[in-house]
Protein backbone atom coordinates (compact mmCIF):
# COMPACT_ATOMS: atom_id res chain seq x y z
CA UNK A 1 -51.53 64.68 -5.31
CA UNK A 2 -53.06 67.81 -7.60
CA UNK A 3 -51.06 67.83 -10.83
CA UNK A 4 -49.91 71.08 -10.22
CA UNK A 5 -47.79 70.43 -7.24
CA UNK A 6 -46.14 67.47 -9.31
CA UNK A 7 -44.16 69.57 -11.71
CA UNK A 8 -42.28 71.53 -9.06
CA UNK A 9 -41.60 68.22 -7.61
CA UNK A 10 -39.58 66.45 -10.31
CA UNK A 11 -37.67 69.94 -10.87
CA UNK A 12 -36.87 69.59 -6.99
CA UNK A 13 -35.46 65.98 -7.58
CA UNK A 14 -33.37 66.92 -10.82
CA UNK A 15 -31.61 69.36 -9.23
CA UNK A 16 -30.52 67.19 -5.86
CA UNK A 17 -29.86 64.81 -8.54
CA UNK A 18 -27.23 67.09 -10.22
CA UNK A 19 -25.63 68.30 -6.63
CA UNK A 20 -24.94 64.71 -5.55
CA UNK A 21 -21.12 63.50 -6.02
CA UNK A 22 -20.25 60.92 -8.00
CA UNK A 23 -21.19 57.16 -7.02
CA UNK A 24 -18.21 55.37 -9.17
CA UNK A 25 -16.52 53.16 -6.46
CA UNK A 26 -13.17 53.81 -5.16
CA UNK A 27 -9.98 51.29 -5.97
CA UNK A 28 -9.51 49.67 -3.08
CA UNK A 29 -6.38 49.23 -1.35
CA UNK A 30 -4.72 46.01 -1.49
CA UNK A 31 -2.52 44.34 1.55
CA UNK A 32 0.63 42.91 1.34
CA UNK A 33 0.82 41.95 4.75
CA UNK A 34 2.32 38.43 4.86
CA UNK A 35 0.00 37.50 7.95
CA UNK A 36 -3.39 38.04 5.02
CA UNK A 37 -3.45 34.32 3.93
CA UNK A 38 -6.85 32.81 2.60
CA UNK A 39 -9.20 30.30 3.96
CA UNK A 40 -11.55 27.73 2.02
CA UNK A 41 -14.44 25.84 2.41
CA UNK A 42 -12.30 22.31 2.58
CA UNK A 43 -9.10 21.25 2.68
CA UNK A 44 -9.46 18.53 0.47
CA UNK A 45 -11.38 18.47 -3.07
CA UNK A 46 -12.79 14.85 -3.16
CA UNK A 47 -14.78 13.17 -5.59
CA UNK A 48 -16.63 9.80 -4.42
CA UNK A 49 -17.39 6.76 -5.47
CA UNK A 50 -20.60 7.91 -7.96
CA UNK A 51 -17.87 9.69 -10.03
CA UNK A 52 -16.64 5.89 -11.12
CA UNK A 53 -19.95 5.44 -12.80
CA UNK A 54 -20.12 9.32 -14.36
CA UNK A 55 -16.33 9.29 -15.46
CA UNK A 56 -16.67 13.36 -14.97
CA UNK A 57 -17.95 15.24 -11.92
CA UNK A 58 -17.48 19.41 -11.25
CA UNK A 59 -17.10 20.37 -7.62
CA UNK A 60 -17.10 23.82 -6.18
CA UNK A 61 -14.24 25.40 -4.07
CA UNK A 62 -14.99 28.71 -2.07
CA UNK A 63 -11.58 31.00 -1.38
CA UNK A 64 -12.41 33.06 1.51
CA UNK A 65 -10.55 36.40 2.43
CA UNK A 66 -11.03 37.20 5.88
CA UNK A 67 -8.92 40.06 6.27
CA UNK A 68 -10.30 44.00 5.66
CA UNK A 69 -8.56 44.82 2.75
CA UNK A 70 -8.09 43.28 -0.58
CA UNK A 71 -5.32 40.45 -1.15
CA UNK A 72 -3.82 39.30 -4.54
CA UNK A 73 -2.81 36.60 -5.40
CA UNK A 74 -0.59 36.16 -7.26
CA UNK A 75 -0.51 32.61 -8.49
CA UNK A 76 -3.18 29.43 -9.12
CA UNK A 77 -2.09 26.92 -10.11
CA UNK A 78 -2.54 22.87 -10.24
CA UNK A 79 0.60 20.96 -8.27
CA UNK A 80 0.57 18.38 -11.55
CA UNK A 81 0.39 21.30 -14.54
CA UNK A 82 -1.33 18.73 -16.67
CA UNK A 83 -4.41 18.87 -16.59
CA UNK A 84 -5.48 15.16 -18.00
CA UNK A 85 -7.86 14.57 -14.84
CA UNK A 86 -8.70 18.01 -13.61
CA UNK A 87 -9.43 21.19 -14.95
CA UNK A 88 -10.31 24.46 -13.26
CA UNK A 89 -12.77 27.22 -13.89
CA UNK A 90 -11.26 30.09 -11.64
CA UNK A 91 -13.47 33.01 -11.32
CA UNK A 92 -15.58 32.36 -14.38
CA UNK A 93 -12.21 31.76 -16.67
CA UNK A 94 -10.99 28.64 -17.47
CA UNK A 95 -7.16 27.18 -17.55
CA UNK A 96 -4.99 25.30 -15.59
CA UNK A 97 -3.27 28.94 -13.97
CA UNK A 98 -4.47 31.92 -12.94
CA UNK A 99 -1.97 35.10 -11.51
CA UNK A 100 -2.82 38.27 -10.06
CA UNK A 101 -6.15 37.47 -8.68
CA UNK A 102 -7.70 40.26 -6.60
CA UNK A 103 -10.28 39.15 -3.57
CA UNK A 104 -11.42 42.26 -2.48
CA UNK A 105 -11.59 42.98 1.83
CA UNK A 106 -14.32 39.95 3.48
CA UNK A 107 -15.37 38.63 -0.21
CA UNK A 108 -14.57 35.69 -1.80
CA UNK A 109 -13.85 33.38 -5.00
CA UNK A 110 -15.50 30.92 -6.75
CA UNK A 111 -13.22 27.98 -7.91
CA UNK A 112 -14.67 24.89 -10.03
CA UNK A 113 -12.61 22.21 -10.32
CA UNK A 114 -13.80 19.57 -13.05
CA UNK A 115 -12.59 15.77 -13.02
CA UNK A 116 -12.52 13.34 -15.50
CA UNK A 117 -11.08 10.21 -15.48
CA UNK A 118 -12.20 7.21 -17.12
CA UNK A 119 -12.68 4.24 -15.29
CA UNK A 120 -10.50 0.74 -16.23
CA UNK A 121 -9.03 -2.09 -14.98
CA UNK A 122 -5.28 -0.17 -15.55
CA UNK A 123 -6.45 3.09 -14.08
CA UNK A 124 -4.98 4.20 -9.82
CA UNK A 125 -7.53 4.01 -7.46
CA UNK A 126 -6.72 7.06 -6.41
CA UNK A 127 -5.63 10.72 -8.41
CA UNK A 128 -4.55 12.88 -6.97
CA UNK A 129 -3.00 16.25 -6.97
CA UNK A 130 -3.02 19.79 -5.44
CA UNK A 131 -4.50 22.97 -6.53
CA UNK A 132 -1.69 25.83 -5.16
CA UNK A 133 -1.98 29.61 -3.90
CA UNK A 134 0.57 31.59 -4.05
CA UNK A 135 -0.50 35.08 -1.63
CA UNK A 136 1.59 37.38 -0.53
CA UNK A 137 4.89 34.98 -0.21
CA UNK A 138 2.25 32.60 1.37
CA UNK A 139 2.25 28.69 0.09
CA UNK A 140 -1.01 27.06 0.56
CA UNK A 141 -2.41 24.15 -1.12
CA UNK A 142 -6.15 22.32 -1.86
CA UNK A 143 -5.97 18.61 -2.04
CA UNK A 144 -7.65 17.11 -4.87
CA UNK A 145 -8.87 13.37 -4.87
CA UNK A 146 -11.00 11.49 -7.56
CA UNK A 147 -11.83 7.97 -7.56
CA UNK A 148 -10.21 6.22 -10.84
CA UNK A 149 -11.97 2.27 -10.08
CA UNK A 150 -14.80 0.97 -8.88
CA UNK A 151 -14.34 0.16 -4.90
CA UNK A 152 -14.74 0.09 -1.18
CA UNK A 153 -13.05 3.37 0.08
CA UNK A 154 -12.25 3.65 3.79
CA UNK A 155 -11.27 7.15 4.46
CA UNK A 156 -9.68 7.99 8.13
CA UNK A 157 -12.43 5.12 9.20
CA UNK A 158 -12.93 3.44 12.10
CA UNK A 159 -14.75 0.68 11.32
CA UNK A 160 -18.28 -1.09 12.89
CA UNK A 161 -17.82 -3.83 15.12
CA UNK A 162 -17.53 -6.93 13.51
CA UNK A 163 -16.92 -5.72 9.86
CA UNK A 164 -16.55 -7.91 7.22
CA UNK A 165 -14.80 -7.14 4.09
CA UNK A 166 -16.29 -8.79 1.14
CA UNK A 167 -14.15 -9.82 -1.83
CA UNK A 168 -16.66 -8.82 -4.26
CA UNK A 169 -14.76 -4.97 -5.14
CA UNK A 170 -11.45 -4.25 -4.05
CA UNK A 171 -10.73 -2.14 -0.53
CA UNK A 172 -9.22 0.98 -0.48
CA UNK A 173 -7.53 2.43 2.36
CA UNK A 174 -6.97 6.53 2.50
CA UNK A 175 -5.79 8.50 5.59
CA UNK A 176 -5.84 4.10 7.90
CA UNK A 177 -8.25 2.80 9.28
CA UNK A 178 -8.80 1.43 13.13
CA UNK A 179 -9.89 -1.80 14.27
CA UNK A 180 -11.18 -0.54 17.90
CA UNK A 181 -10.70 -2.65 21.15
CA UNK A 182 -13.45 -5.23 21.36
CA UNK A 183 -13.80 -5.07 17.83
CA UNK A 184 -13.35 -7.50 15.04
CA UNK A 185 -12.42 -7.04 11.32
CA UNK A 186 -12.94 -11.02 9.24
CA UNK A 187 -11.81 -10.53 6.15
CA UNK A 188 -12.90 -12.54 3.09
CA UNK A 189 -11.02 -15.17 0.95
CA UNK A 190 -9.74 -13.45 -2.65
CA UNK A 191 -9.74 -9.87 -1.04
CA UNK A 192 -7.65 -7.19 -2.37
CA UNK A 193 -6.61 -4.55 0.31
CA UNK A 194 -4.68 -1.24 -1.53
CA UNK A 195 -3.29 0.92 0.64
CA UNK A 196 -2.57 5.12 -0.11
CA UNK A 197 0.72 6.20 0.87
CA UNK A 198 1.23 6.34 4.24
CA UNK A 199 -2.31 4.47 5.39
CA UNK A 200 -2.33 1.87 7.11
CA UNK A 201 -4.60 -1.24 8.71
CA UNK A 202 -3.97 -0.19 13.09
CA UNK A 203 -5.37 -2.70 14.66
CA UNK A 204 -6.42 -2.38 18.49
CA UNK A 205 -9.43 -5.40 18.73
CA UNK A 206 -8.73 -8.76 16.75
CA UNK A 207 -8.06 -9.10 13.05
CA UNK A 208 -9.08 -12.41 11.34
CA UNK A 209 -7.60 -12.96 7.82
CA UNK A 210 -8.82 -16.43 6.16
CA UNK A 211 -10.10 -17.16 9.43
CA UNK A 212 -12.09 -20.15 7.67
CA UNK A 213 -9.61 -21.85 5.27
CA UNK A 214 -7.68 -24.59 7.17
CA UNK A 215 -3.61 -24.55 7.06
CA UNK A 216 -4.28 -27.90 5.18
CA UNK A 217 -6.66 -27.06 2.60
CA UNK A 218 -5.39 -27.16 -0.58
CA UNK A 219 -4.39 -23.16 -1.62
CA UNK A 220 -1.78 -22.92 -4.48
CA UNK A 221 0.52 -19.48 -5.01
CA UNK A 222 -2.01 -18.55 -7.63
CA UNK A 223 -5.01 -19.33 -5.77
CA UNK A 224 -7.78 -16.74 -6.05
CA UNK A 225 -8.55 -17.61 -2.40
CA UNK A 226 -5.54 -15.76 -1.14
CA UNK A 227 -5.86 -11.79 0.60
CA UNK A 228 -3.33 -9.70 -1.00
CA UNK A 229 -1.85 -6.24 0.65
CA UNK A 230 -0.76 -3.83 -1.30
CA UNK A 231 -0.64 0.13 -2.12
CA UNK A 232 -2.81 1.19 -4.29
CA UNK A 233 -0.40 2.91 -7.26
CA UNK A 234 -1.09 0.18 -10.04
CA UNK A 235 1.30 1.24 -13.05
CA UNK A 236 4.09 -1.59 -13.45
CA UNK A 237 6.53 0.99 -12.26
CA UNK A 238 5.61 0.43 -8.30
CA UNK A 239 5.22 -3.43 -8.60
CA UNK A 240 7.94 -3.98 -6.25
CA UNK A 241 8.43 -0.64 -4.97
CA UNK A 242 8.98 -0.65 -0.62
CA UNK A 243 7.19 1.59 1.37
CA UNK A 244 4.39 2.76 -0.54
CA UNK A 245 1.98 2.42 2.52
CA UNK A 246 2.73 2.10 6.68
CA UNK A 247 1.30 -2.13 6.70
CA UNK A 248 -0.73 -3.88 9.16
CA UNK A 249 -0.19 -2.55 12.92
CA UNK A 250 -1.47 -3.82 16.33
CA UNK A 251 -1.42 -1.43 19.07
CA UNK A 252 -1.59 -2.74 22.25
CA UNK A 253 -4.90 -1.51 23.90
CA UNK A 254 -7.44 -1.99 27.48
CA UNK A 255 -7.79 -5.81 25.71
CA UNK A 256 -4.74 -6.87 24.23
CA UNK A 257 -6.39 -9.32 21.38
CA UNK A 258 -4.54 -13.07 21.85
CA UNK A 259 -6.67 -14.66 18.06
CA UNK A 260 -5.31 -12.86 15.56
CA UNK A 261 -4.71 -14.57 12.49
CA UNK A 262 -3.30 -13.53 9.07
CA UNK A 263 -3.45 -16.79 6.71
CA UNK A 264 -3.16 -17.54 2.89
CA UNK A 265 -2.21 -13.56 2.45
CA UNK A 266 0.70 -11.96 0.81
CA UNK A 267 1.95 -8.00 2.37
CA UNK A 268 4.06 -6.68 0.07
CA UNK A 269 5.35 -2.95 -0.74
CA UNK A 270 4.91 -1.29 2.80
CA UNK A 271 7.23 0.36 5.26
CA UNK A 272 5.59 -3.05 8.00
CA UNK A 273 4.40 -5.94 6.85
CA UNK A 274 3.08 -6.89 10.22
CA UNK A 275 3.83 -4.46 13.45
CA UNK A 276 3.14 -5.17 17.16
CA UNK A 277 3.49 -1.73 19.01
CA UNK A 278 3.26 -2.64 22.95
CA UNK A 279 6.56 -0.49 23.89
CA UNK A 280 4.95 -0.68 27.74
CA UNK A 281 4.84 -4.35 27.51
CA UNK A 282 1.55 -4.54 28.20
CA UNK A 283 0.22 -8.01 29.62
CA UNK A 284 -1.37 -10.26 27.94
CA UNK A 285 0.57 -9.05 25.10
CA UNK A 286 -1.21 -9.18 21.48
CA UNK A 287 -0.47 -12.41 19.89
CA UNK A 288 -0.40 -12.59 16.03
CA UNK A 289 -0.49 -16.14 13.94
CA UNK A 290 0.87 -15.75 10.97
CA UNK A 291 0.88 -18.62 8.32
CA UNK A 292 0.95 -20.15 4.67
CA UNK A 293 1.92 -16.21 3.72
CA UNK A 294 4.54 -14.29 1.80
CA UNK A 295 6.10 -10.71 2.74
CA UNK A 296 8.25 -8.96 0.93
CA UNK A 297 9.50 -5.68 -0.43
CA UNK A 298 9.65 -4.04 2.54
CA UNK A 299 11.62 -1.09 4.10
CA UNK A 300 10.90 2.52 6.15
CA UNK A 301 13.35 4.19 4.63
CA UNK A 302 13.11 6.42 1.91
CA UNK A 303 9.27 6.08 1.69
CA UNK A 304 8.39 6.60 -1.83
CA UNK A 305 5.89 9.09 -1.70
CA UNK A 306 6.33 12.73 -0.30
CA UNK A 307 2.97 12.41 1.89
CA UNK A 308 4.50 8.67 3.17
CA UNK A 309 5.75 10.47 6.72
CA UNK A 310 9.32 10.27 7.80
CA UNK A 311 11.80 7.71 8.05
CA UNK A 312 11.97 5.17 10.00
CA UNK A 313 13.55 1.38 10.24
CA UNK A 314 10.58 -0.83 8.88
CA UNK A 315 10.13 -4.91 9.17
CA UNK A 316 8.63 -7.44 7.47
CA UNK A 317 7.89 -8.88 10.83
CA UNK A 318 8.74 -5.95 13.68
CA UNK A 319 7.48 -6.52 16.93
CA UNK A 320 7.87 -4.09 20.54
CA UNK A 321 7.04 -6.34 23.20
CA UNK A 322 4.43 -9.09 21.03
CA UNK A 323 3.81 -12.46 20.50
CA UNK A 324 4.23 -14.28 17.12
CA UNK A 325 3.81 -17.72 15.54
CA UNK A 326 4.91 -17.31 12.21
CA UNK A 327 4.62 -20.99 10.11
CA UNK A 328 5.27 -22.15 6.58
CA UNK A 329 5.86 -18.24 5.90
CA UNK A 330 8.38 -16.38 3.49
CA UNK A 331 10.18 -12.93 3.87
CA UNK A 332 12.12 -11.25 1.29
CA UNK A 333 13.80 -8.20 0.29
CA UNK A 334 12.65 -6.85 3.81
CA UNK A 335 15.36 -3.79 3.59
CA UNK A 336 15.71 -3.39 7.53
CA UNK A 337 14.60 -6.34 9.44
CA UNK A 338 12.89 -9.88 8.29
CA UNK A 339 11.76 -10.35 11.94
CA UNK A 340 12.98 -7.70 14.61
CA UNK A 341 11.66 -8.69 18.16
CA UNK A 342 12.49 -5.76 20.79
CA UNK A 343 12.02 -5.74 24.75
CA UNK A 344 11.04 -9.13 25.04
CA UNK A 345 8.06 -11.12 23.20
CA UNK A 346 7.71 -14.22 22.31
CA UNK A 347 8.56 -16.02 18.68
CA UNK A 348 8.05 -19.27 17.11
CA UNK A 349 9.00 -20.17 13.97
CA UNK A 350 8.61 -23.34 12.19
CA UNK A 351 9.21 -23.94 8.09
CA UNK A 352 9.78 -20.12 7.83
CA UNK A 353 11.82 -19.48 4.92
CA UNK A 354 14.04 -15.71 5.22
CA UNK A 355 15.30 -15.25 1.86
CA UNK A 356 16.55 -11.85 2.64
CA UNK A 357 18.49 -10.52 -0.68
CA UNK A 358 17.87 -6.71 -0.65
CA UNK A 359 19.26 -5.34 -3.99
CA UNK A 360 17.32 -2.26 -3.72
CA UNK A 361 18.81 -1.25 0.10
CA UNK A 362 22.41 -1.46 1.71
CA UNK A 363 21.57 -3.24 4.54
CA UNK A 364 23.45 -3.38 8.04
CA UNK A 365 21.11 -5.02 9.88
CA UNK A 366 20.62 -8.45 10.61
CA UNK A 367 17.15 -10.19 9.25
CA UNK A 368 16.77 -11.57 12.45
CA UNK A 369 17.87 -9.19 15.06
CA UNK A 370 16.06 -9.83 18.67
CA UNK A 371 16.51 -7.81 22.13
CA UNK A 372 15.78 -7.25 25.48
CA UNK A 373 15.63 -3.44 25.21
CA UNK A 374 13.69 -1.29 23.20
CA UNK A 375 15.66 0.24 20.22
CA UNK A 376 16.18 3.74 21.84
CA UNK A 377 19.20 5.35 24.07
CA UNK A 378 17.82 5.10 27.31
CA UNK A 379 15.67 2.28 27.22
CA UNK A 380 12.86 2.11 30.24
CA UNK A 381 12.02 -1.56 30.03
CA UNK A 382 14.36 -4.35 29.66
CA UNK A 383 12.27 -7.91 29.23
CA UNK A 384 14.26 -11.41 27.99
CA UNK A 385 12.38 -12.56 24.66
CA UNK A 386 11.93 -16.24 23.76
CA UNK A 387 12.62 -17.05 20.51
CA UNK A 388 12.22 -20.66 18.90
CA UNK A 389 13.25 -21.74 15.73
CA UNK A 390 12.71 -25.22 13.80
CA UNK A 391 12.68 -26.37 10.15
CA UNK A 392 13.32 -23.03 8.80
CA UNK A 393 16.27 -21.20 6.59
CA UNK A 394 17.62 -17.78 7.36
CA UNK A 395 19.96 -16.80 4.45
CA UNK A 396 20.51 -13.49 3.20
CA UNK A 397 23.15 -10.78 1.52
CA UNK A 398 25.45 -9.67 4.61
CA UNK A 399 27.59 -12.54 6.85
CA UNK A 400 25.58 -11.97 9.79
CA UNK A 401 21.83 -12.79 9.20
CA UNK A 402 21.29 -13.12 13.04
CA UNK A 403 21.12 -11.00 16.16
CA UNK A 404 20.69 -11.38 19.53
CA UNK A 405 21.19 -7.90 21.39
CA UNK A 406 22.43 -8.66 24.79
CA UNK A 407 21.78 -12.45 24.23
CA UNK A 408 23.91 -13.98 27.44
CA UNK A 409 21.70 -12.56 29.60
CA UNK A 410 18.68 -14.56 27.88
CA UNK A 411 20.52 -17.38 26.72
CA UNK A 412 17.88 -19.98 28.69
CA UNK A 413 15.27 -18.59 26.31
CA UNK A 414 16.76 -19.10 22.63
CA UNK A 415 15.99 -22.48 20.94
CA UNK A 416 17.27 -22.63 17.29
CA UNK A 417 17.27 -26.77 16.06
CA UNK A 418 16.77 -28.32 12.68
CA UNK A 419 17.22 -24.64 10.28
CA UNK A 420 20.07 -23.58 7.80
CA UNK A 421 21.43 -20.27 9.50
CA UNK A 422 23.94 -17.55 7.86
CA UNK A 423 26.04 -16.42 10.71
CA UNK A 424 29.95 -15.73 11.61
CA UNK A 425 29.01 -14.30 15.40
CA UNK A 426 27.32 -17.77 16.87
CA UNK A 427 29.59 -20.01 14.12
CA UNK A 428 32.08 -21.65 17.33
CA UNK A 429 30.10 -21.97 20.82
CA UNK A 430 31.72 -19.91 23.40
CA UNK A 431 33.09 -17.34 20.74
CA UNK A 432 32.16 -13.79 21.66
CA UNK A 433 28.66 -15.44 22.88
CA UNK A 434 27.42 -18.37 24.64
CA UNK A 435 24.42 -18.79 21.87
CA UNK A 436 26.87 -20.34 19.49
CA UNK A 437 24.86 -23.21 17.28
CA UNK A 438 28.12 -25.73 15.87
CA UNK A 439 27.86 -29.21 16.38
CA UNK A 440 24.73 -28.84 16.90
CA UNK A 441 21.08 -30.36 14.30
CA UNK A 442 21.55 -26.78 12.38
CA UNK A 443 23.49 -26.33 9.25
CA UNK A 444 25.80 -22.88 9.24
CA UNK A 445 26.89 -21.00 6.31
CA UNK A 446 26.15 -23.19 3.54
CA UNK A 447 24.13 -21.80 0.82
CA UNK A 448 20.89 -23.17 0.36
CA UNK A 449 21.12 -23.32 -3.29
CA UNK A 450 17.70 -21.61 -4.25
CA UNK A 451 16.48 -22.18 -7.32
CA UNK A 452 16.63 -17.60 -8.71
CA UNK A 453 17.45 -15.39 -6.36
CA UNK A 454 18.81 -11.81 -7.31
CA UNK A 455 22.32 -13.16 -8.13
CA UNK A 456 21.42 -15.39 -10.48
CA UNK A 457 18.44 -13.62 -12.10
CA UNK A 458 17.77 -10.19 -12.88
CA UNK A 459 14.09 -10.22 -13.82
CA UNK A 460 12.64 -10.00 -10.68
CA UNK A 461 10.76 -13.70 -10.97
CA UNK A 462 12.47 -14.96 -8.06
CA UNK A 463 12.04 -19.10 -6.92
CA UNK A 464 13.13 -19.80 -3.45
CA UNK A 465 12.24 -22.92 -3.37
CA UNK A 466 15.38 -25.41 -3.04
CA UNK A 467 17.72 -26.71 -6.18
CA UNK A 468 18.28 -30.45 -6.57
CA UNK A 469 21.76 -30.06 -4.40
CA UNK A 470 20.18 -28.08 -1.51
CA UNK A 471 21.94 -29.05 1.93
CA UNK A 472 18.96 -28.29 3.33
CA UNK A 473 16.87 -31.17 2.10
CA UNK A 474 15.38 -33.64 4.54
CA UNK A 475 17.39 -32.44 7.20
CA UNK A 476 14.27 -31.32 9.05
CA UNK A 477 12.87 -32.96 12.37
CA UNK A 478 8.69 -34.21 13.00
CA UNK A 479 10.23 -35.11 16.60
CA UNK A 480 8.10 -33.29 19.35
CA UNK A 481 6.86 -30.43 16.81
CA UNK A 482 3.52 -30.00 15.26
CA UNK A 483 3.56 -31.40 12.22
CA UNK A 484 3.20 -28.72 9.05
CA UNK A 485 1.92 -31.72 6.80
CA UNK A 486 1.78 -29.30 3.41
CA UNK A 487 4.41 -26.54 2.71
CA UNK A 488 3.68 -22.54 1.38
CA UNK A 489 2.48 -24.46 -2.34
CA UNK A 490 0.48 -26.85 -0.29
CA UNK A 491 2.71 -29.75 -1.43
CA UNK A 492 2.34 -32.58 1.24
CA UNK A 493 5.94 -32.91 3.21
CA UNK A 494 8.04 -35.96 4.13
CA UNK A 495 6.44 -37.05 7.40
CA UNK A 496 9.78 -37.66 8.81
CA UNK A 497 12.67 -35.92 7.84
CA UNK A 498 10.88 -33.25 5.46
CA UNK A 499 12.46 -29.98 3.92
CA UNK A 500 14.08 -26.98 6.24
CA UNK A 501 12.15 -24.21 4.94
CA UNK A 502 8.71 -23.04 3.21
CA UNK A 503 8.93 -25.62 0.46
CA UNK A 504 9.75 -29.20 0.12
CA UNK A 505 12.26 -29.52 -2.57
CA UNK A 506 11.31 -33.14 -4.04
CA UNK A 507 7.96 -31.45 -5.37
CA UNK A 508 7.62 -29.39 -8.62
């Protein structure tokens, strides 16, 4: 272009440049519609298993406003307020609240949430906690999860066939996981199973706990070799808290599983110890063995955690329409049932001890209640169970420590002999009920004598095995039973006439 035209030019451009309005943006208008909530990138905040090596890992959380206009809001905030394990960075400042934040119309904010924990033997599993917005009269809420310990975490998982647990880290259950039909989960000698509030082990293929450690072999209380259950808060406070997580369930499914055994464990602190769920009484029903174990602490009411789902009656043993064989096994402090066995099912028991004391609850139900209806107004299905009981002790805080709903009309299928039983309802035969159990091998209303129980201790270290003055030593029966030759301590029994209960008394 000739340099003479060039002049005229920029004069041209300054002037259009002067006649333009201004191009300072507008405020724009802000909704307080109470429809305008937010959206984000993830409902959950969660930090894996490499932050147990880094001890502090920074994670980025996008708040989306969908809506037109502009939204504030009008509160951040983290559920906790204390800010030991997570810190935020909320749209380049940093605290542990925000208020009044303005997301103008279709934009978004930038949230970075920082964790730090320090991994240790006394640190949860789990911390958690929730990061809160407050828009427009709207509540919503982030979940934040960091991993405190080194571990196998099974999130919401349903698990390979054939999965093995190893014993070498701990297991960590978050959101349950499933055991699918045709499936198998073996799990290890010495493994330790922790439980979030609310999980839970459902079970619709086979389980196999200590599948190869023999009843016989030689496994002490302390043994390393035994599976514990528990949930996974590990301060002292929740040592023998109930209900911290939902237990181990079997749902009947297209194969109802027939081998599934739970040996040389202890379930403790959960809403079920060990659940059958078959209300349609499917056939074959699922059969669970469960032996040379210990459950206790358990209840379904007043679950201890807010996320822990709604009430509900819980059981140490709580069966719909299952199968059991439950051997040299103890139950305590179960807060709603020891063993409840509804529309029908079948359940053995031989050397079980039910030590049912239950400080913590005020109990009205019996510890062993069974019935040929489901617990429910109407019930659908009415099936007889079969219940047998030998060599075994059912004691507990309340007069009547045994149920039988409906029991004349299933009277052919009860077989109590040899066992120490609390009861006033079956105490004279023919008195209110034909299952009435005087005069016959069992011993009625005579305290056991254990050696602490909670009205004779009060530091929790209960002993239920039997004081020197027991009635119930060597009253038990070898005659036409299988013979349990060691008890729960794996102390060899009298062949003949050994111990009602989980442990022989002569033994230290």
């Amino acid at each position: 272009m000739p340099v003479r035209y060039l002049f005229p030019l920029l004069l041209l451009l300054s002037m259009l440049t002067v006649l333009l309005p201004g191009c300072e943006p507008k405020e724009e208008i802000v909704t307080t519609d109470t429809s305008a909530k937010l959206e984000f990138s993830t409902d959950t905040v969660k930090f894996d298993t490499v932050f147990v090596q880094t001890g502090t890992v920074t994670k980025r959380l996008w708040v989306y406003n969908r809506n037109k206009r502009a939204v504030r809001v009008e509160e951040i905030r983290l559920a906790a307020q204390q800010g030991a394990t997570y810190q935020l960075i909320i749209g380049g400042d940093a605290g542990p609240t925000a208020r009044n934040v303005e997301i103008r119309g279709r934009d978004s904010l930038l949230v970075l949430v920082r964790a730090t924990v320090q991994p240790g033997a006394d640190k949860p599993f789990l911390v958690e906690d929730q990061l809160l917005f407050r828009t427009n009269k709207n509540d919503q809420q982030v979940r934040l999860i960091a991993y405190g310990q080194n571990a196998y975490f099974h999130d919401a998982e349903t698990l390979p066939c054939n999965a093995v647990w190893r014993n070498d880290k701990p297991h960590v259950i978050y959101n349950s996981v499933l055991v699918d039909s045709l499936c198998t989960l073996t799990i290890e000698e010495g493994t330790r199973i922790y439980s979030h509030a609310g999980s839970a082990i459902i079970v619709k293929g086979t389980l196999r706990v200590n599948p190869n450690l023999s009843p016989t072999d030689e496994v002490k209380p302390d043994d390393r070799r035994i599976v514990r259950f528990a949930g996974d808060r590990l301060e002292p406070f929740y040592n023998d808290i109930p209900g911290q997580w939902a237990g181990i369930q079997f749902v009947a499914s297209t194969r109802n599983t027939r081998n599934n055994v739970l040996r040389y464990c202890e379930i403790k602190n959960a809403s079920f110890g060990v659940l059958i769920y078959n209300i349609n009484d499917a056939r074959p029903r699922p059969r669970v063995t469960v032996e040379n174990s210990v459950i206790r602490n358990i209840s379904g009411q007043g679950l201890t955690f807010a996320s822990g789902g709604a009430s509900f009656a819980g059981g140490g043993i709580l069966s719909y329409s299952g199968d059991f064989d439950l051997r040299n096994l103890l139950l305590t402090n179960c807060g709603e049932y020891a063993v409840g066995g509804f529309q029908g099912g079948t359940y053995n028991l031989q050397h079980c001890t039910v030590a049912n004391y239950t400080p913590q609850f005020r109990r009205e139900t019996a510890s062993l209640t069974f019935s040929n209806a489901l617990p429910i107004t109407s019930p659908t299905y009415r099936t007889a169970p079969t219940v047998t009981i030998s060599n075994s002790i059912v004691w507990g805080s309340i007069e009547d420590e045994l149920f039988f709903q409906n029991g004349n009309q299933y009277v052919g299928g009860v077989n109590i002999s040899h066992s120490l039983l609390r009861t006033k309802e079956y105490n004279v035969p023919g008195t209110g009920s034909t299952l009435g159990f005087a005069g016959t091998t069992n011993i009625l209303n005579v305290d056991p004598k254990f050696r602490r129980t909670p009205l004779n201790t009060s530091n929790n270290q209960f002993d239920y095995r039997l004081d020197t003055l027991s009635a119930a030593s060597n009253r038990g029966t070898a005659v036409s039973l299988p013979v349990l030759t060691r008890d729960l301590r794996n102390i060899s029994r009298n062949a003949s006439t050994p111990d009602l209960g989980a442990y022989e008394r002569l033994n230290p």
